[in-house]
Protein backbone atom coordinates (compact mmCIF):
# COMPACT_ATOMS: atom_id res chain seq x y z
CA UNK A 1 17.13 -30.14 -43.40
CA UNK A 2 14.51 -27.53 -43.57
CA UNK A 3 10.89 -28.95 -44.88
CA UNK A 4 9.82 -28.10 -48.32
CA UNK A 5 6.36 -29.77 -48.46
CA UNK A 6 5.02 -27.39 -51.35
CA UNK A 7 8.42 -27.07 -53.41
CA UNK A 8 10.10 -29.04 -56.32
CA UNK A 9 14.26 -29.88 -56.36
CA UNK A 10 15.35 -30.22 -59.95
CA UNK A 11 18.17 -33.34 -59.91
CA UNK A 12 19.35 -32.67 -63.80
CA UNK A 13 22.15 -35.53 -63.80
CA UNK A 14 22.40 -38.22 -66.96
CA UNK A 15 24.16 -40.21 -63.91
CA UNK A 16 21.87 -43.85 -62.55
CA UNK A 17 23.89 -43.98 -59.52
CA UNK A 18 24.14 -40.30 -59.00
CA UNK A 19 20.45 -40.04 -59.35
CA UNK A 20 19.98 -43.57 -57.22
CA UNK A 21 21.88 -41.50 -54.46
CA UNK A 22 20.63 -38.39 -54.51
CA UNK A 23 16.84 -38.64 -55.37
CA UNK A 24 16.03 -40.21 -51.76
CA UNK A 25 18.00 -37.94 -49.67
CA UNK A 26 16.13 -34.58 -51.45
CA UNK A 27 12.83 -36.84 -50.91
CA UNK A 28 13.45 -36.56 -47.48
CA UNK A 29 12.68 -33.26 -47.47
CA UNK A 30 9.56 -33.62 -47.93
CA UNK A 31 9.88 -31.73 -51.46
CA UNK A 32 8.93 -33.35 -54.64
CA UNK A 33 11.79 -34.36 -56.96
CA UNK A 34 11.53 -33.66 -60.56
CA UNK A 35 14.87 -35.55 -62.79
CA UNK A 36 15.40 -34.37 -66.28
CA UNK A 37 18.25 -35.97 -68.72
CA UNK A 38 19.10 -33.40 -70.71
CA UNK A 39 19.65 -29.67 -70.67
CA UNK A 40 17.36 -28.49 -72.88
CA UNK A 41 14.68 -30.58 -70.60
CA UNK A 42 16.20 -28.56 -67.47
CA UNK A 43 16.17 -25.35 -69.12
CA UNK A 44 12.50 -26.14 -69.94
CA UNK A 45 11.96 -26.87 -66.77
CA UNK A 46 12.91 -24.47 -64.69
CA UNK A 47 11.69 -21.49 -66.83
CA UNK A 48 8.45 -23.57 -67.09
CA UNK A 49 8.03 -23.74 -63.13
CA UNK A 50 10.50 -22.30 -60.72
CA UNK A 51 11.80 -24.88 -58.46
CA UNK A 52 13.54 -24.40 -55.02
CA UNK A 53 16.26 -25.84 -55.97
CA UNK A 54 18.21 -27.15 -59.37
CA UNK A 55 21.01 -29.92 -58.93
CA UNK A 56 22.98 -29.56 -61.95
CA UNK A 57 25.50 -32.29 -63.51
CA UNK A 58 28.19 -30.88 -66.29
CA UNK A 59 28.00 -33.87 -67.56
CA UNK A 60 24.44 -33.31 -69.00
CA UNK A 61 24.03 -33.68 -72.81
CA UNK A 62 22.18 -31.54 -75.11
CA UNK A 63 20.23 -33.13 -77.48
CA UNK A 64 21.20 -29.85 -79.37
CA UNK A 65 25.02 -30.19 -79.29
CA UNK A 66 25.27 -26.22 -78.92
CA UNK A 67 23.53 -26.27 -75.60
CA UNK A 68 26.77 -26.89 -72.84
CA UNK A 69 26.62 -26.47 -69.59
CA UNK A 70 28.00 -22.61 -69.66
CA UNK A 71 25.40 -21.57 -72.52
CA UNK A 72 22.17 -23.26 -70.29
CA UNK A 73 23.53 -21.04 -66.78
CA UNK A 74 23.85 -18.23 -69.35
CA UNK A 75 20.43 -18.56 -70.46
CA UNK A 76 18.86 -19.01 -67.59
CA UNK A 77 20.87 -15.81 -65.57
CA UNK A 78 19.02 -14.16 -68.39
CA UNK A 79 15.56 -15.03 -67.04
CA UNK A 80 14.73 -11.99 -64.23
CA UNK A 81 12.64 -15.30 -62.09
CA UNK A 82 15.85 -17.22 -61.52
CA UNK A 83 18.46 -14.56 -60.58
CA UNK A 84 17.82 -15.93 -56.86
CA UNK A 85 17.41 -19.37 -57.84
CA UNK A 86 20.00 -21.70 -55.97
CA UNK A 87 21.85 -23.80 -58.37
CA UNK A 88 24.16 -26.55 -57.03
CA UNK A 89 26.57 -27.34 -59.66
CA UNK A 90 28.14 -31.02 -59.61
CA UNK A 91 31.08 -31.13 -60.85
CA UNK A 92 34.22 -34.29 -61.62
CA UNK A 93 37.23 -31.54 -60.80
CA UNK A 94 36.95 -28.49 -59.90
CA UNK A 95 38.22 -25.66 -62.17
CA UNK A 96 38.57 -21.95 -62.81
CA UNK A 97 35.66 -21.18 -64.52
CA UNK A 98 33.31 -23.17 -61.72
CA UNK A 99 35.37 -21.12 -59.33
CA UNK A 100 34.62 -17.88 -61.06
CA UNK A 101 30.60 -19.03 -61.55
CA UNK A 102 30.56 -19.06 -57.90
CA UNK A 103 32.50 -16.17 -57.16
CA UNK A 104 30.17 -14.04 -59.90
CA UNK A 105 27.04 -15.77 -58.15
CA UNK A 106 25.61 -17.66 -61.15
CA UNK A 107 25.95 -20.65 -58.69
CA UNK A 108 25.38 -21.14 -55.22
CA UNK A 109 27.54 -24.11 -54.54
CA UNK A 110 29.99 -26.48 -56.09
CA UNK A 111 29.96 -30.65 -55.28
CA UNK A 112 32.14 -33.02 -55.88
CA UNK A 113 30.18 -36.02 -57.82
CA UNK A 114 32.33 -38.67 -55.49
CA UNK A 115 31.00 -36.71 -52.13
CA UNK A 116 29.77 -38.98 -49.49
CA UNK A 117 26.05 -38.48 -48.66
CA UNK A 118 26.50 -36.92 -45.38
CA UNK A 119 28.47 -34.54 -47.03
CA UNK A 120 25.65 -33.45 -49.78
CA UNK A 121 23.32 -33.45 -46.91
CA UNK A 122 25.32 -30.34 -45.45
CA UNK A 123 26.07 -28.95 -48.68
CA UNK A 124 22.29 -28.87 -49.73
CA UNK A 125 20.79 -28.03 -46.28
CA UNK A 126 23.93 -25.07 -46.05
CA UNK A 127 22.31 -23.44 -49.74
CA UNK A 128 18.96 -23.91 -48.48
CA UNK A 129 19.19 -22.21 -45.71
CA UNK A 130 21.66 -19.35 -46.98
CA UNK A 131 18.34 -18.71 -49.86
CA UNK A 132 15.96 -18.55 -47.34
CA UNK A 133 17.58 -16.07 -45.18
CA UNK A 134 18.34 -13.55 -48.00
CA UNK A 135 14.65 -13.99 -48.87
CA UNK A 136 13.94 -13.13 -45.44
CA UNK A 137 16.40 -9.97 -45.43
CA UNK A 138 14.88 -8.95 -48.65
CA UNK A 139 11.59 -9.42 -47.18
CA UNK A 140 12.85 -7.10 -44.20
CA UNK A 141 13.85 -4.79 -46.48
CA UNK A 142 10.87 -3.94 -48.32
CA UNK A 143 8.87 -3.75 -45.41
CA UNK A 144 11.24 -1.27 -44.02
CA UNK A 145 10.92 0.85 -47.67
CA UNK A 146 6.80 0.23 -47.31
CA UNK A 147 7.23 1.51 -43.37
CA UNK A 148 9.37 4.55 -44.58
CA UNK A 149 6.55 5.28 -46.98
CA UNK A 150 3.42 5.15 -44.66
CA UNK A 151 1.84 6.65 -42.11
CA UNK A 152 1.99 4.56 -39.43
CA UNK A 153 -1.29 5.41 -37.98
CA UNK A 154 -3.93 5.07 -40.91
CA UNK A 155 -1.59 2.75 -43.41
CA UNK A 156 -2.04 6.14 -45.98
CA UNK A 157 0.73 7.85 -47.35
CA UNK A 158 2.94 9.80 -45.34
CA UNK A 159 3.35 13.63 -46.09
CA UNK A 160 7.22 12.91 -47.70
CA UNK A 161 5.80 10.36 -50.18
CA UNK A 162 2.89 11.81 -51.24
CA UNK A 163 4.64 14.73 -52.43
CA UNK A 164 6.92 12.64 -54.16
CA UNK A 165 4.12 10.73 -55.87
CA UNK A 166 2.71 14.14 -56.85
CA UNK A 167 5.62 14.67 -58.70
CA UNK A 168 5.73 11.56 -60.80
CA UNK A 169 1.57 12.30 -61.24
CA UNK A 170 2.54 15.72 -62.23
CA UNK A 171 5.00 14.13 -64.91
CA UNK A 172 2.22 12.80 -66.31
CA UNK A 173 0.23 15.53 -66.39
CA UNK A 174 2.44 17.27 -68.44
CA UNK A 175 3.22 14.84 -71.01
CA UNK A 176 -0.06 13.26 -71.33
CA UNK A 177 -2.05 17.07 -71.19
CA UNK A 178 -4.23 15.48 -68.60
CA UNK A 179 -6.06 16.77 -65.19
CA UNK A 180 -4.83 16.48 -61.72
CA UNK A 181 -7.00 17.85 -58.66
CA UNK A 182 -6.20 17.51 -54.81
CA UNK A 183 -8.67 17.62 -52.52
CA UNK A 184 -7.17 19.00 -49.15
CA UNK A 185 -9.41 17.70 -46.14
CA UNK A 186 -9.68 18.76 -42.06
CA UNK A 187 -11.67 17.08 -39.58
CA UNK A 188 -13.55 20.04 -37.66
CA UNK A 189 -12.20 21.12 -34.22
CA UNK A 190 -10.79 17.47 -33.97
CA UNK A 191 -8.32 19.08 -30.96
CA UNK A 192 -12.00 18.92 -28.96
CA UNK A 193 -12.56 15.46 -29.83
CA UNK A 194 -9.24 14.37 -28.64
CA UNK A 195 -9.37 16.19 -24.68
CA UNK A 196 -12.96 15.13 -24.51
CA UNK A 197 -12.13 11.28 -25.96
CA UNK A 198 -8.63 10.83 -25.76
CA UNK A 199 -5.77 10.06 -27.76
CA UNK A 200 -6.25 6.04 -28.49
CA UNK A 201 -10.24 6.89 -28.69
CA UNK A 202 -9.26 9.70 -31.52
CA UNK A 203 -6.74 7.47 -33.30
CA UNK A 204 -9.78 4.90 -34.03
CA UNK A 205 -11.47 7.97 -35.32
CA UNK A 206 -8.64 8.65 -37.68
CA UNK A 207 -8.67 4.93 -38.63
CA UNK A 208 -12.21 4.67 -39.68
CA UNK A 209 -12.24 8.28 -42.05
CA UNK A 210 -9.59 6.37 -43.30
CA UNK A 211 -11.40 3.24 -44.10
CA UNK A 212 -14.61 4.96 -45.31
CA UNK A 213 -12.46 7.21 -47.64
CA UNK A 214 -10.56 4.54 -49.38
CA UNK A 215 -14.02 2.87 -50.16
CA UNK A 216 -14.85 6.22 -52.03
CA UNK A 217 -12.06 6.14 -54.14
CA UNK A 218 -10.63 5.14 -57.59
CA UNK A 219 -7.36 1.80 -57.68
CA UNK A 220 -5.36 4.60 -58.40
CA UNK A 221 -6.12 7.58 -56.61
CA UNK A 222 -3.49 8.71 -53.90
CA UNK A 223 -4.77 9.63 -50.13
CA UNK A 224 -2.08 10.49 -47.81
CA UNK A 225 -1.74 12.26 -44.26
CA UNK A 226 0.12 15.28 -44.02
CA UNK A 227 -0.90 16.49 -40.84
CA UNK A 228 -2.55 15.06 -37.55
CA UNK A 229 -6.28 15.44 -38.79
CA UNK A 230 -5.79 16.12 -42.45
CA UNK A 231 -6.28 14.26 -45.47
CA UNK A 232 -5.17 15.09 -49.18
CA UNK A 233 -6.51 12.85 -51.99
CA UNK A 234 -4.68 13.17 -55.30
CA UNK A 235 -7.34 12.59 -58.52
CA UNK A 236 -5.65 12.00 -61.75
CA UNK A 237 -7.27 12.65 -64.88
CA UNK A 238 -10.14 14.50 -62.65
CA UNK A 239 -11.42 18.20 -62.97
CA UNK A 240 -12.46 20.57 -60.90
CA UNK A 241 -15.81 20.08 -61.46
CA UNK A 242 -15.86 16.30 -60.89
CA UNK A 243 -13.25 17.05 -57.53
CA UNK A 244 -16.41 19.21 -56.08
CA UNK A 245 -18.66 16.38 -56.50
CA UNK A 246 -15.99 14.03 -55.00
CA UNK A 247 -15.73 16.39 -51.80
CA UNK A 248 -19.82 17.01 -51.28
CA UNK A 249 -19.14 12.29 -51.38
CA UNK A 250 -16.94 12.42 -48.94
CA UNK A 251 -19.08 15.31 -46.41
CA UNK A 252 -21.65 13.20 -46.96
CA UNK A 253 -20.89 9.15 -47.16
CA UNK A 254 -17.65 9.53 -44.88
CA UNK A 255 -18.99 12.15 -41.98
CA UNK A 256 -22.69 12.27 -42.16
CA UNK A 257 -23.16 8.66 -40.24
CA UNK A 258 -21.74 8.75 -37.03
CA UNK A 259 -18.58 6.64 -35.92
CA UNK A 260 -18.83 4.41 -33.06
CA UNK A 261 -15.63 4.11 -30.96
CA UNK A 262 -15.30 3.55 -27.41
CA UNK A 263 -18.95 2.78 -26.75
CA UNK A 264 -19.75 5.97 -27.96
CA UNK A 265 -21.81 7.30 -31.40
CA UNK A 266 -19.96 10.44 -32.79
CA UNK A 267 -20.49 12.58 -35.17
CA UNK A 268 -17.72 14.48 -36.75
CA UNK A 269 -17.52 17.12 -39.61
CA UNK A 270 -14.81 18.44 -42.60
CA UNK A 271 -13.62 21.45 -44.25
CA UNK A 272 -12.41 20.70 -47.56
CA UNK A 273 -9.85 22.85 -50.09
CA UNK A 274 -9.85 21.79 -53.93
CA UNK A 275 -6.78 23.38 -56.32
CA UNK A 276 -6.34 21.93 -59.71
CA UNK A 277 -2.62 20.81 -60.91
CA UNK A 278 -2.78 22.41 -64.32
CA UNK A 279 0.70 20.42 -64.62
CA UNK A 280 2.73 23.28 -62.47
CA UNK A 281 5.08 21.91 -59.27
CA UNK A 282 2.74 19.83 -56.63
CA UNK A 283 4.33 22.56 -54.12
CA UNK A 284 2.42 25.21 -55.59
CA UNK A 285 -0.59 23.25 -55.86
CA UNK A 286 -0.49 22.17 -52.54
CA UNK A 287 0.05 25.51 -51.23
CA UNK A 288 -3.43 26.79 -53.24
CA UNK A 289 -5.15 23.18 -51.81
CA UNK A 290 -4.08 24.39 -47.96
CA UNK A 291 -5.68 28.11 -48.84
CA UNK A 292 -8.89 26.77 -50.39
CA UNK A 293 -9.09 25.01 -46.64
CA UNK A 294 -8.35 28.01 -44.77
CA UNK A 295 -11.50 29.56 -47.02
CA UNK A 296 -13.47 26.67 -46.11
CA UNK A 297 -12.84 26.64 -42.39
CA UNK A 298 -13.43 30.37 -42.27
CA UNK A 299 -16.51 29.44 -44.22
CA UNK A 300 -17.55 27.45 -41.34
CA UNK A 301 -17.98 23.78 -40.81
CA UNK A 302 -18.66 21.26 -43.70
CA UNK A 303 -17.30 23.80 -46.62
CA UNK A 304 -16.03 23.65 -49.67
CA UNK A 305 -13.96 25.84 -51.46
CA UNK A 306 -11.80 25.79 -54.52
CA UNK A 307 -8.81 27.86 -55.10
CA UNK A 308 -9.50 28.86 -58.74
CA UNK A 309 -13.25 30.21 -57.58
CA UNK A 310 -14.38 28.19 -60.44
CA UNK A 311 -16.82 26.04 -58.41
CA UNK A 312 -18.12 27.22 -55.27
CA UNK A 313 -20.70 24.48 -53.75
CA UNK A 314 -23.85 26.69 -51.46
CA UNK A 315 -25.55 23.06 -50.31
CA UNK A 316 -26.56 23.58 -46.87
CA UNK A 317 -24.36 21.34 -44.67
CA UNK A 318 -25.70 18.07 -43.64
CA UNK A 319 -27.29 18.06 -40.44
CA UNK A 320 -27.00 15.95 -37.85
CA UNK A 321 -28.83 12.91 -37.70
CA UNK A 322 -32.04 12.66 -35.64
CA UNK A 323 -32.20 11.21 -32.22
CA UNK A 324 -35.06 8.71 -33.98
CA UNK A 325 -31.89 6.63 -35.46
CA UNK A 326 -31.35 5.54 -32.53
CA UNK A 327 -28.00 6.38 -32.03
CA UNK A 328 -27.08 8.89 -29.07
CA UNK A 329 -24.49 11.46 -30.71
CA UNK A 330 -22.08 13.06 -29.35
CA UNK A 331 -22.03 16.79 -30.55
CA UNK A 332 -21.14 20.27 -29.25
């Protein structure tokens, strides 16, 4: 039998031999065992504390003669905690409506009361595992979902699910009468940095912008990757105004000190394009975010530019950082 050091079995069973039998075979697995007389004391326990398993006797009374058997799986299918909880129901015969409570999934396996031990060793040890690898293919599964969704590089939002975010953030715009800005980013002539480095050297690179952008940025901001060496950061409930000052952040905290990677100290640079959502489709949004960047990188290195015109930073781009740091930069 698997080892369930941490976990609690639930023996619910009015039965002293039943409970003589049982209690030291489920102890065996290392999991604590938890006995309760009644069914109002099992529903209160399980809904109190999930355990890993519930052992349930039809013959348990209710000390409220309207609680049976049927109305306490009833109630407890209703709980949205113990839709995978495995339930062994033990049972004197075995009729059509345990047959159909199996079939429908409301429990996981039927025992006789007069099985031998061996036999409920099997039974148990067959549920057991069966839970644990459906909680390992749903496990799979949401990875899988979480993979679809990321870039696989950075750990960011991919391109697809950005834009679908956009559109739920959008949503929101429009029913709430809020602000939305993106901030459309480009690492300057990165295409340099990767012949002169390499690819692995420049992935690093892409890794730590990543890692010092995040640290710039609201729980529920969205950054993504749509392209190779661009970043777009979604900024609900933010203006243009307060996207500019967000941008002249992120030339300065996230590119002004150098990044170290592969021995070396390098110093890299951004153009950055700012459009405002106004609550109209993300495409069209995105489309004025990609031409505020093509502004900016005709602009020259370390711009900013914002669709709208509204706000149009002139701060001198930061320089590079003296040789008296004591870091030797790589430029060109």
């Amino acid at each position: 039998m698997l080892l369930y050091t941490n976990a609690t079995f639930l023996l619910a069973s009015p039965d002293p031999a039943l409970l003589a039998a049982l209690e030291p075979l489920l102890l065996a697995s290392g999991a604590r065992v938890e006995i309760v007389l009644t069914a109002e004391a099992a529903l209160t326990s399980i809904t109190g504390h999930l355990p890993a398993l519930v052992l349930l006797d039809t013959n348990l009374p209710g000390m409220d003669p309207r609680m049976t058997i049927s109305q306490l799986l009833a109630a407890l299918r209703g709980e949205d905690a113990t839709s995978r909880l495995p339930i062994v129901q033990i049972s004197d015969t075995v009729n059509q409506e345990a047959i159909d409570r199996l079939a429908e999934g409301v429990i996981h396996d039927l025992i006789p009361r007069s099985a031998e031990l061996p036999y409920w060793r099997l039974r148990i040890e067959m549920v057991l595992r069966s839970l644990h690898k459906a909680r390992e293919l749903d496990a799979l599964r949401e990875a899988a979902r979480l993979n679809a969704q990321m870039d696989h590089l950075t750990g960011v939002y991919n391109r697809e699910t950005l834009l679908a975010m956009l559109f739920r953030e959008t949503d929101r715009v429009q029913r709430m009468k809020s602000s939305l800005c993106l901030i459309l980013f480009d690492i300057d002539d990165f295409g340099h940095w990767n012949s002169r480095l390499g690819n692995d050297a420049c992935d690093e690179l892409l890794c730590q912008v990543v890692a010092r952008t995040t640290h710039l940025l609201r729980s529920y901001d969205l950054l993504g990757r749509p392209g190779k060496d661009e970043f777009l950061v979604a900024l609900p409930g933010c203006g243009t105004e307060n996207a500019v000052l967000l941008a002249e952040r992120l030339r300065v905290d996230v590119f002004c000190s150098p990044f170290r990677v592969a021995g070396d100290s390098i110093r890299l640079s951004a153009c950055f394009g700012i459009a405002s959502s106004h609550g109209r489709s993300p495409v069209v949004v995105l489309r004025e975010a990609e031409q505020a960047l093509q502004w900016a990188r005709t602009a020259g290195p370390e711009s900013i530019q914002c669709f709208d015109g509204s706000v149009n930073p002139c701060a001198a781009p930061v320089t590079f950082l003296s040789p008296s740091s004591g870091d030797e930069l790589l430029a060109w």
